[in-house]
Protein backbone atom coordinates (compact mmCIF):
# COMPACT_ATOMS: atom_id res chain seq x y z
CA UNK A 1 -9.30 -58.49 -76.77
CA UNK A 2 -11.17 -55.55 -76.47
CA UNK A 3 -13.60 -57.17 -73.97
CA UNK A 4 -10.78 -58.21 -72.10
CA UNK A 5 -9.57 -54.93 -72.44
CA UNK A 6 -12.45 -53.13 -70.87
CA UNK A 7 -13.17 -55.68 -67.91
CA UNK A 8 -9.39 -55.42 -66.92
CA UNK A 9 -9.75 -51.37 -66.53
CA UNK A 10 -13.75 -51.47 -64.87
CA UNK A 11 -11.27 -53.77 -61.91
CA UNK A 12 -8.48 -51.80 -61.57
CA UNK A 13 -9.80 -48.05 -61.21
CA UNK A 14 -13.20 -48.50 -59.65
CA UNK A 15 -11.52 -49.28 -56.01
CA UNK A 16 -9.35 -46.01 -56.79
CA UNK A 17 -12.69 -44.40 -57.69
CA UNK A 18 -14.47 -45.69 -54.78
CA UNK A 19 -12.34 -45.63 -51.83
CA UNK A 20 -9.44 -42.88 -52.38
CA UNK A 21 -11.32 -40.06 -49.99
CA UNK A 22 -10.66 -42.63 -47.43
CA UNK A 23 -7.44 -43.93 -48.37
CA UNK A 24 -5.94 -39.96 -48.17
CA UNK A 25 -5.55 -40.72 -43.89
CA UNK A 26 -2.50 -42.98 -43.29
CA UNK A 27 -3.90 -44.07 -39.99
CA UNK A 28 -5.32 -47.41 -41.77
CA UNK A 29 -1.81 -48.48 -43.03
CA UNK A 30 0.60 -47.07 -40.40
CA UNK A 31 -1.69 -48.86 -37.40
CA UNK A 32 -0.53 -52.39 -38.97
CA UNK A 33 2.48 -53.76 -37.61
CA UNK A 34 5.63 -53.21 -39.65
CA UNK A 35 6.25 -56.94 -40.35
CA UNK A 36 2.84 -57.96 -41.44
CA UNK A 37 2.65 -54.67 -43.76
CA UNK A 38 6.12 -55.63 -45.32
CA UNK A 39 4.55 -59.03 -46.58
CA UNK A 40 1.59 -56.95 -47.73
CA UNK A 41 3.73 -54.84 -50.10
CA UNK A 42 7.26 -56.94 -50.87
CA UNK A 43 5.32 -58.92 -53.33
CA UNK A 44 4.81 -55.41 -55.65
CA UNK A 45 8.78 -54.23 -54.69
CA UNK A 46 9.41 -53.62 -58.20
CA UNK A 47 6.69 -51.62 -58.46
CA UNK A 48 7.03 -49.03 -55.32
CA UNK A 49 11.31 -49.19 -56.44
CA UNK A 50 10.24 -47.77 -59.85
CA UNK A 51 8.32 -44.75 -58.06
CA UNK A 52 11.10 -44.62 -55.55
CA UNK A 53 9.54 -45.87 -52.86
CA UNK A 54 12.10 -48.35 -51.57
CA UNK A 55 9.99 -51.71 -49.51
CA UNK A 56 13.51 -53.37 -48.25
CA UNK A 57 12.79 -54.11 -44.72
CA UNK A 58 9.46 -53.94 -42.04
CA UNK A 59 11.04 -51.07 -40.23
CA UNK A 60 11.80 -49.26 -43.17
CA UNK A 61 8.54 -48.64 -45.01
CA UNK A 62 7.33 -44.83 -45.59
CA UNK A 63 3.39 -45.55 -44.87
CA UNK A 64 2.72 -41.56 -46.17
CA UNK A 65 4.67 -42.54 -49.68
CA UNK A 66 2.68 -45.96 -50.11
CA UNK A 67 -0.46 -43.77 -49.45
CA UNK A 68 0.25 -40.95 -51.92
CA UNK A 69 1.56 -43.47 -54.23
CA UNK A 70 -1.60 -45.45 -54.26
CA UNK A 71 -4.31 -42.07 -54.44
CA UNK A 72 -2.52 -41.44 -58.05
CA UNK A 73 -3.17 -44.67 -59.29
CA UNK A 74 -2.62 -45.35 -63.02
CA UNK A 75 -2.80 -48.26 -65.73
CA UNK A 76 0.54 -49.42 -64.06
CA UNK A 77 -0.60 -49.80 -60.71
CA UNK A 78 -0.98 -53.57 -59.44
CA UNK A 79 -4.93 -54.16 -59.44
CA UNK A 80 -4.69 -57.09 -56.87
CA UNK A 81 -2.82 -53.95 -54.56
CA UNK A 82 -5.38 -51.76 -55.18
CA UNK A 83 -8.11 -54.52 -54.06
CA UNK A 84 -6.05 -55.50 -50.67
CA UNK A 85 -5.52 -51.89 -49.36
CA UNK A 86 -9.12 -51.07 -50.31
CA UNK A 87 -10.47 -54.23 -48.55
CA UNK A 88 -8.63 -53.53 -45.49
CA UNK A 89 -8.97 -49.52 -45.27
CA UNK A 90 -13.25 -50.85 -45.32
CA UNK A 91 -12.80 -53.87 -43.08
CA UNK A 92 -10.62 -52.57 -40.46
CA UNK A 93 -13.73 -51.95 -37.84
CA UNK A 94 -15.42 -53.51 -35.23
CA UNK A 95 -18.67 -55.15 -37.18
CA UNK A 96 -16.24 -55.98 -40.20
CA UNK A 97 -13.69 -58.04 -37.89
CA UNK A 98 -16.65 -59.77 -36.30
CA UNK A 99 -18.44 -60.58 -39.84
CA UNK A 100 -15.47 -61.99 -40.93
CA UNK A 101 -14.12 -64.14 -37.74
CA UNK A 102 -17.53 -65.86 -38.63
CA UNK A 103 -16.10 -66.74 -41.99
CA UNK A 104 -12.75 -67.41 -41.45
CA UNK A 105 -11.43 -69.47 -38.02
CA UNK A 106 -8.96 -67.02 -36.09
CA UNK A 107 -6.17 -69.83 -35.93
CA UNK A 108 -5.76 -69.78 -39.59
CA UNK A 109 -4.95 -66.42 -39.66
CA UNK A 110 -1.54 -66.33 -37.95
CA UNK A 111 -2.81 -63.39 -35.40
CA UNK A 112 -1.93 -64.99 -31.79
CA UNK A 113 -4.84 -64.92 -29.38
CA UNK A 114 -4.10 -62.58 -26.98
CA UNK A 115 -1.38 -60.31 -28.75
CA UNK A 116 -1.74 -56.43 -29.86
CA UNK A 117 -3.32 -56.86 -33.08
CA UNK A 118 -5.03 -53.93 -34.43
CA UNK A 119 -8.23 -54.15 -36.71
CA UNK A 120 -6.26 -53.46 -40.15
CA UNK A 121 -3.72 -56.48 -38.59
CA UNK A 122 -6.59 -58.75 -38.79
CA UNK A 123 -8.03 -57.75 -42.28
CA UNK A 124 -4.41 -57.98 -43.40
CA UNK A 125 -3.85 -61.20 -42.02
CA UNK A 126 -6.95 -61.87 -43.36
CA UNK A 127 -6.13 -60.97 -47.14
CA UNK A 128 -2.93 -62.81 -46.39
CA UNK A 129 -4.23 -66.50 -45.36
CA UNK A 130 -7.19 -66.35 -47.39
CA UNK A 131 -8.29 -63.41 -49.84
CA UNK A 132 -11.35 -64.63 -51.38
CA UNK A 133 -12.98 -64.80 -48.18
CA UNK A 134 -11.88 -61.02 -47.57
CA UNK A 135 -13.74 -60.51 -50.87
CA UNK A 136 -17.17 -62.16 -49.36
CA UNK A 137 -16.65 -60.58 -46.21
CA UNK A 138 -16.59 -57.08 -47.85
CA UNK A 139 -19.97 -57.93 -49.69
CA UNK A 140 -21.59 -58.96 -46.12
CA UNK A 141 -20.65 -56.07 -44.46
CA UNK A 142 -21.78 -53.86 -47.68
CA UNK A 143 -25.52 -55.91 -46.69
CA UNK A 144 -25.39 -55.06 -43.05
CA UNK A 145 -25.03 -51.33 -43.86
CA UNK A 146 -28.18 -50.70 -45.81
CA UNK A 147 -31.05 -49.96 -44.30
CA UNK A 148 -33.45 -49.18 -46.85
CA UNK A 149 -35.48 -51.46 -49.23
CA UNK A 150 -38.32 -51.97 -50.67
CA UNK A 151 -40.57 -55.34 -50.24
CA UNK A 152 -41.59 -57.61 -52.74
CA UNK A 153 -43.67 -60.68 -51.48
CA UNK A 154 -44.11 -64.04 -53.63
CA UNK A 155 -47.65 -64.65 -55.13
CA UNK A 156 -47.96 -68.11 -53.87
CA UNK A 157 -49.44 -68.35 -50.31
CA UNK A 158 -46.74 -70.50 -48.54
CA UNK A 159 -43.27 -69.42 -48.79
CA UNK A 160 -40.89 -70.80 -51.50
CA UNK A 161 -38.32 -73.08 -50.10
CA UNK A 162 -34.45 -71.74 -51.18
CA UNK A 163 -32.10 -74.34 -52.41
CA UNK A 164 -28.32 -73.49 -52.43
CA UNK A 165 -27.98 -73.17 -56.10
CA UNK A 166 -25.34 -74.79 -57.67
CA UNK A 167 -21.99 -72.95 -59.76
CA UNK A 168 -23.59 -73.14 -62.54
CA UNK A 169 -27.08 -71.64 -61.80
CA UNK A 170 -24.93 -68.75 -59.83
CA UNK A 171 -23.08 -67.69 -63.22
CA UNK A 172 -25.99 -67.88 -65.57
CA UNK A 173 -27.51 -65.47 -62.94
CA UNK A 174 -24.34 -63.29 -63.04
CA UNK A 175 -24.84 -63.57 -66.94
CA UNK A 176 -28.52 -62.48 -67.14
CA UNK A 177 -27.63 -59.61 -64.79
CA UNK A 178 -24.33 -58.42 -66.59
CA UNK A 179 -26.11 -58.67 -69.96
CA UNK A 180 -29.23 -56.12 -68.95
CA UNK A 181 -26.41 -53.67 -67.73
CA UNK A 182 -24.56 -54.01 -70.30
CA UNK A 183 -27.42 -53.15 -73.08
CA UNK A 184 -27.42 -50.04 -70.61
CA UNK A 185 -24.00 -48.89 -71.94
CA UNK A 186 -23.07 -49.95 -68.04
CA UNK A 187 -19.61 -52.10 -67.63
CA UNK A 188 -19.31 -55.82 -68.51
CA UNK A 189 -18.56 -57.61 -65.03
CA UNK A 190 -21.13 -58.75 -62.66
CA UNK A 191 -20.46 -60.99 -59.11
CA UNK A 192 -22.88 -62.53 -57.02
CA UNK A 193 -22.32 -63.84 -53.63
CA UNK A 194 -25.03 -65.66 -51.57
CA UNK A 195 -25.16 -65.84 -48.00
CA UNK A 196 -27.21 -68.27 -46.33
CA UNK A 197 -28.68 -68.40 -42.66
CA UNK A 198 -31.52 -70.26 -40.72
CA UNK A 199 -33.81 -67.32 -41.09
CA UNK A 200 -32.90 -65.50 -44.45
CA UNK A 201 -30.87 -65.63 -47.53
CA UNK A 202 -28.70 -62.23 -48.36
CA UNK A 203 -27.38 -61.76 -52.26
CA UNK A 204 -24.75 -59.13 -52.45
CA UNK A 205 -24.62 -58.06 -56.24
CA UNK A 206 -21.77 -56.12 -57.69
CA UNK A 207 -21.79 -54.42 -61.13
CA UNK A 208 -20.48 -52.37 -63.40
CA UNK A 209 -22.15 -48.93 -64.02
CA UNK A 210 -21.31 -46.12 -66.27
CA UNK A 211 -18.40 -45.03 -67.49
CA UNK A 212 -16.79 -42.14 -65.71
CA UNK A 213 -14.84 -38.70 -66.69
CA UNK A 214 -13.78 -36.44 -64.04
CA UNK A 215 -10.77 -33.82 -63.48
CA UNK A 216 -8.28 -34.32 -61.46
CA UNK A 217 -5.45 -32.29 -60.24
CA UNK A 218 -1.95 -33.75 -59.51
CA UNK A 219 1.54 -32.00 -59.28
CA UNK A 220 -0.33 -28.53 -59.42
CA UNK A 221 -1.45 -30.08 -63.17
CA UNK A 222 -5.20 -30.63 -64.07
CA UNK A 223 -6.48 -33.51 -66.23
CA UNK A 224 -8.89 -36.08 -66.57
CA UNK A 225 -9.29 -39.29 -65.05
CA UNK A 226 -11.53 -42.44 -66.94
CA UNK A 227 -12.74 -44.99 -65.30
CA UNK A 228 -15.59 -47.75 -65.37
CA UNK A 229 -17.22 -47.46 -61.36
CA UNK A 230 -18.71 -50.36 -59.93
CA UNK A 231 -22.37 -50.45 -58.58
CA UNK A 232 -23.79 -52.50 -55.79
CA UNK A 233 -27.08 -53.83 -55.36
CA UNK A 234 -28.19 -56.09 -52.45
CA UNK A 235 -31.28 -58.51 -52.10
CA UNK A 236 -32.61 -60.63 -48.54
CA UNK A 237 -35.08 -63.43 -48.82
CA UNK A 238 -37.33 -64.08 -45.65
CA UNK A 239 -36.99 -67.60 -45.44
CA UNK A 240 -40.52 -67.48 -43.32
CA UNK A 241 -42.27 -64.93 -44.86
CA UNK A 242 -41.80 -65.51 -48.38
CA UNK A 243 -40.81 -62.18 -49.42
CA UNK A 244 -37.77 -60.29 -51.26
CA UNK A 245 -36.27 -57.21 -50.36
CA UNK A 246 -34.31 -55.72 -52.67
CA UNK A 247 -31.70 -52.00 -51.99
CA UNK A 248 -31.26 -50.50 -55.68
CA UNK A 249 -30.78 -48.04 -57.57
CA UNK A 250 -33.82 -47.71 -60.13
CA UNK A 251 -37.16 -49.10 -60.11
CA UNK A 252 -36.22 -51.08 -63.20
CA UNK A 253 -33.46 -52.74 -61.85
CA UNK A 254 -35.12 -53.92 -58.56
CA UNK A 255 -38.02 -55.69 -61.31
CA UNK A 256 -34.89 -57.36 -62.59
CA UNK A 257 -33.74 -58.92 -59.62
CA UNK A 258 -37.09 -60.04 -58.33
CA UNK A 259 -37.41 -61.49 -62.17
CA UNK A 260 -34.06 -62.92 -62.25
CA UNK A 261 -34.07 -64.01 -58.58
CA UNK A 262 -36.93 -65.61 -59.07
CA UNK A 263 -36.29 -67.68 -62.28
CA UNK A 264 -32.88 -68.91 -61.09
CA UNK A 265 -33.17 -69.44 -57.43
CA UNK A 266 -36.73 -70.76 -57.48
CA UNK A 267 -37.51 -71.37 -61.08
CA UNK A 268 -40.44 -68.79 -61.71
CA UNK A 269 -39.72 -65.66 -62.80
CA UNK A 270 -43.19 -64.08 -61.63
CA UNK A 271 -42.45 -65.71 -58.62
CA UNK A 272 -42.16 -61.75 -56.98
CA UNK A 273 -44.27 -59.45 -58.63
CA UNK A 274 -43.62 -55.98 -58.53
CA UNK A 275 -46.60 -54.61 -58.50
CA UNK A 276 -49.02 -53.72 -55.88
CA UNK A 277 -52.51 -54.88 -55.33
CA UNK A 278 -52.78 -54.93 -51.29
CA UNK A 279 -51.72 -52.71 -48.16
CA UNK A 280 -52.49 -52.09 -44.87
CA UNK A 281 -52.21 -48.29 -44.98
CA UNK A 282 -56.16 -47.94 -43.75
CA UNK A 283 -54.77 -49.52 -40.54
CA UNK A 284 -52.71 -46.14 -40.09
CA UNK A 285 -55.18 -44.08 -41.41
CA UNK A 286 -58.54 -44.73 -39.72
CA UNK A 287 -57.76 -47.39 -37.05
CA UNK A 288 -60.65 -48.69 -35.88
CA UNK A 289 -62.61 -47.10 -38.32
CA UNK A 290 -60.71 -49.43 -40.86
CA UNK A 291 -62.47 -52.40 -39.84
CA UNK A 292 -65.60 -51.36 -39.92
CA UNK A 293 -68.59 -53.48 -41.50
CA UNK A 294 -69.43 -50.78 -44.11
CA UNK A 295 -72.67 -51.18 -44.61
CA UNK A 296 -71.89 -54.21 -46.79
CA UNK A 297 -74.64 -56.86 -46.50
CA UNK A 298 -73.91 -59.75 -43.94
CA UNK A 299 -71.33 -58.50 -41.97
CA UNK A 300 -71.78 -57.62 -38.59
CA UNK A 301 -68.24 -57.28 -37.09
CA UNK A 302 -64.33 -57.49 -37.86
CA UNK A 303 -61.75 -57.10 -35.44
CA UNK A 304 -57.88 -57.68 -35.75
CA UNK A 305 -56.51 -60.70 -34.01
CA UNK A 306 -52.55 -60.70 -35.55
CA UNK A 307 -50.69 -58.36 -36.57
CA UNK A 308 -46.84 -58.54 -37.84
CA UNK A 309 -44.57 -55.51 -37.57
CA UNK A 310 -40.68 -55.40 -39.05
CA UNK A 311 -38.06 -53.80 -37.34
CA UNK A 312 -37.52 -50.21 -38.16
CA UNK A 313 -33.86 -51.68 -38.59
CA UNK A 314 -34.08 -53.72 -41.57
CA UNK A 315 -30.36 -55.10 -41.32
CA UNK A 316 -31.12 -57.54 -38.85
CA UNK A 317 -34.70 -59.24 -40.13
CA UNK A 318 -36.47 -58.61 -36.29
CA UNK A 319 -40.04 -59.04 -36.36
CA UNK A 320 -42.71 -58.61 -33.82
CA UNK A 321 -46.03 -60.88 -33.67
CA UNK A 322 -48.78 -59.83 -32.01
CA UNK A 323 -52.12 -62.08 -31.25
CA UNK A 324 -54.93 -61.12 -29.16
CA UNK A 325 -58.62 -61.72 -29.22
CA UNK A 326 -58.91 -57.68 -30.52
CA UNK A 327 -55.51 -55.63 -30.95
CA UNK A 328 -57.18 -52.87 -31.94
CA UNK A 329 -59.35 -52.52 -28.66
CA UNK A 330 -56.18 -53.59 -26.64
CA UNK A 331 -54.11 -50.55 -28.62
CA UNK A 332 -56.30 -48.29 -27.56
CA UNK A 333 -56.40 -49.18 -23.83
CA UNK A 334 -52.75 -49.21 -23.89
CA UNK A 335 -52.65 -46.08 -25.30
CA UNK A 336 -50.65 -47.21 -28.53
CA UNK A 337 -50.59 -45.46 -31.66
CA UNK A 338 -50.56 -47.75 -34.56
CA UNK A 339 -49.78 -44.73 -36.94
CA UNK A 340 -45.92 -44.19 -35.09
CA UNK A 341 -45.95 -48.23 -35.55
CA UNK A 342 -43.26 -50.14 -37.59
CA UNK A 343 -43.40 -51.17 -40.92
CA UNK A 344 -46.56 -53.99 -41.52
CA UNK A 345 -46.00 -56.63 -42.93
CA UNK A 346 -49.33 -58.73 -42.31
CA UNK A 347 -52.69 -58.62 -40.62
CA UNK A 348 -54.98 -61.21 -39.99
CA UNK A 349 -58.86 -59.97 -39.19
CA UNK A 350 -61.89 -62.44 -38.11
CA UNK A 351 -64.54 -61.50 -39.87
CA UNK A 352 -68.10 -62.29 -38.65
CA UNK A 353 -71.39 -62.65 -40.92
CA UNK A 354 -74.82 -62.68 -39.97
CA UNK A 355 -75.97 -66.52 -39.91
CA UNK A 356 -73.12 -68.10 -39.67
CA UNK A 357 -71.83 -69.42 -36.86
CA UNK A 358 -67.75 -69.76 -37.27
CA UNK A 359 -66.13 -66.62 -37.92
CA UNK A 360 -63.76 -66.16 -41.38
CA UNK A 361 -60.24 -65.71 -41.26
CA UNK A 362 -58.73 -62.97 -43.77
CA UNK A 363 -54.66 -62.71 -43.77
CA UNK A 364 -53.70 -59.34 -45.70
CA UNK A 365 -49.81 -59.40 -46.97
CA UNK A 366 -48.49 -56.60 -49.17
CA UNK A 367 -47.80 -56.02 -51.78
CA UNK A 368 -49.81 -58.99 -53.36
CA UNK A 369 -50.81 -61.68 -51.16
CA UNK A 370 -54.19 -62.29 -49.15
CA UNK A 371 -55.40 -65.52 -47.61
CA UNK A 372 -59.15 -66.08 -47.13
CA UNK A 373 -61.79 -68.56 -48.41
CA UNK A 374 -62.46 -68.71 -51.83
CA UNK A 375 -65.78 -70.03 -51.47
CA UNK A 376 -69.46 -68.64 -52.12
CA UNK A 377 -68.17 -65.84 -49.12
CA UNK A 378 -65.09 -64.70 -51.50
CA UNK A 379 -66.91 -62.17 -53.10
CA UNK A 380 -68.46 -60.32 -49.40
CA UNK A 381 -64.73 -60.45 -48.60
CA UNK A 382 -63.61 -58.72 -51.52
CA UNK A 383 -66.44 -56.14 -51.44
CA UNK A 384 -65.59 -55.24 -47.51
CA UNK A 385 -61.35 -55.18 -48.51
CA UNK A 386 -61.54 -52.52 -51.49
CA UNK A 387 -63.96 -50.44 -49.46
CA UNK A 388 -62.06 -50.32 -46.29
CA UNK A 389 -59.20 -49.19 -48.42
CA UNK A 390 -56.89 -52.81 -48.11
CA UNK A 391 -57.31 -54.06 -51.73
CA UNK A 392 -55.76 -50.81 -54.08
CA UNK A 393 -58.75 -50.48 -57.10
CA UNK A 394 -56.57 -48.84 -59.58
CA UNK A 395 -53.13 -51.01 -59.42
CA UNK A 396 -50.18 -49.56 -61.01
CA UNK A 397 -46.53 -50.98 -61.67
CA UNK A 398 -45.16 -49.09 -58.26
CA UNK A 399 -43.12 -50.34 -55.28
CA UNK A 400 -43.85 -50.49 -51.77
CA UNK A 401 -41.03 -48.64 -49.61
CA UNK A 402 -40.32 -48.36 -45.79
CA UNK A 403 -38.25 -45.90 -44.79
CA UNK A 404 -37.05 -46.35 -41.10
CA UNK A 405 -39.23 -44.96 -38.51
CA UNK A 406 -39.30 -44.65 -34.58
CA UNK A 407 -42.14 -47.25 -32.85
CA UNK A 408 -44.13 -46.83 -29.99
CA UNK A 409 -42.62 -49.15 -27.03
């Protein structure tokens, strides 16, 4: 029971935790209309009549009680209440109503096309017709809204395919995941949703963290308040690309999630390493200078013919390919600055040698993926990347990052 226990508290405080700053302006509650708010809140009646707080009739509803009511949330208060106002207080925006009309079609709602319905109508309706996709919508929009990450690409050359896992596969993951918190002294309760489009796959991951103590003041009294908060973690596969980024707290649990990812959704759990052998920093750095021959024996000229930049925007997955016979000598007639560029995902370099008459082809992908021939030439190739500066000598167990930054136009 005492599991039981502890999973029923981590659900019914964290949204009290989380959202109450928020939930202190009545505006979200008082701008829904009077009759869909009553079938929000007659189901807890008993409840709000215990506090006083009489919910009789639509036009009879005291929004500012319900709201003060609901910011001193106890052990007593309804949990499924707590999640609807929450959900709606969150969702009742512009992006959020769009998100979800993706997910659920308008005409099941009830909401007549057409009619003054405010945003918190819709969410309500929303929670109303069909709650658990509320609950998914929430951990989209949570997705949309981060924009940093850091990139973790797969070690095979061609990108993995993604399968829709089935149930099962889903709550072993959840499992795996709520057991390494857990051993952290974080709260048992872990949720997974997957969201699946032509271009990427987005995981939204919600978890329990560490138990909470903090004063509170009600009534002019001080005490304590205890409470198990919940954490959330989000992940985006690059269907194309074949890479993982991953918004989390610690470096240790973004290694999990590329392990754990990668052994349930794909079946290899070194499928995303985390550490870092290539980059394209030298690019930045020296510019032209970066592809120099080097003095290294048979080489007598490298030039940049494709280069891939993200978006400094990472919530929508943009990216920008560029091919040219040199982009480096077209940069600088064009007067662009490659060190205000984008993030860089991949470069691809013709490399010529001295007696040969096709040029080689060298594809640089950080963190850990480069694509050239592996033949008699591999070792030239190798020599000319770690002294330009793209292959890191002395690896260590670090992440790559990309903050968002402006680009030239």
């Amino acid at each position: 029971m005492k599991d039981c226990y502890e999973v029923l508290i981590f659900k019914v405080y964290i949204m009290t935790a989380v959202r109450l700053p928020r939930l202190s302006r009545p505006g979200v509650l008082e701008s829904i209309a009077p009759k869909r708010l009553f079938e929000l809140l007659h189901p807890y009646a008993d409840f709000f009549a215990n506090r006083s707080i009489p919910i009789e009739a639509p036009d009879s509803i005291d929004c500012q009680a319900v709201i003060r009511e609901i910011t001193k949330a106890d052990r007593e208060t309804p949990a499924d209440l707590l999640d609807a106002i929450c959900l709606i207080d969150e969702l009742a925006n512009t992006v959020a109503i769009e998100l979800l009309l993706d997910r659920i079609p308008a005409h099941t709602l009830g909401v007549q096309p057409g009619g003054k319905h405010s945003a918190a109508d819709i969410v309500t309706a929303a929670w109303l017709s069909n709650p658990e996709k509320l609950v998914q919508t929430h951990a989209l929009s949570r997705i949309k809204r981060v924009r940093s990450y850091d990139y973790f690409q797969a070690s095979q050359t061609t990108a993995p395919k993604f399968v829709t896992p089935a149930e099962e596969t889903l709550q072993q993951l959840e499992r795996d995941i709520d057991s390494w918190h857990v051993e952290r002294f974080r709260a048992q309760g872990t949720r997974v949703e997957v969201f699946e489009n032509a271009d990427e796959v987005e995981f939204s991951i919600m978890h329990g963290s560490l138990f909470r103590r903090q004063r509170i003041v009600e009534n002019g009294r001080f005490g304590f308040q205890s409470f198990w908060p919940v954490q959330s973690a989000s992940a985006i596969y690059n269907r194309e690309f074949g890479e993982l980024r991953i918004n989390a707290k610690t470096g240790k649990e973004k290694a999990l999630y590329c392990r754990l990812l990668g052994k349930h959704m794909f079946g290899n759990e070194n499928l995303f390493p985390t550490g870092i052998k290539y980059t394209l920093d030298p690019l930045r750095e020296f510019e032209f200078d970066a592809l120099a021959p080097g003095g290294i024996e048979g080489i007598s000229d490298v030039r940049m013919i494709e280069l891939w930049l993200g978006d400094p925007d990472d919530r929508y997955g943009v990216t920008t390919i560029r091919k040219g016979d040199d982009l480096l000598d077209w940069a600088q007639a064009k007067k662009k600055n490659i060190r205000l560029e984008r993030r860089l995902i991949s470069a691809t370099f013709k490399m010529e040698l001295e007696g040969r008459k096709s040029e080689l082809a060298i594809t640089v992908r950080p963190p850990n993926v480069a694509i050239y021939s592996r033949g008699r030439v591999s070792a030239t190739i190798e020599d000319w990347l770690t002294q330009r500066g793209f292959i890191i000598s002395k690896q260590a167990p670090r992440r790559t990052r990309h903050e968002p930054a402006l680009a030239s136009t």
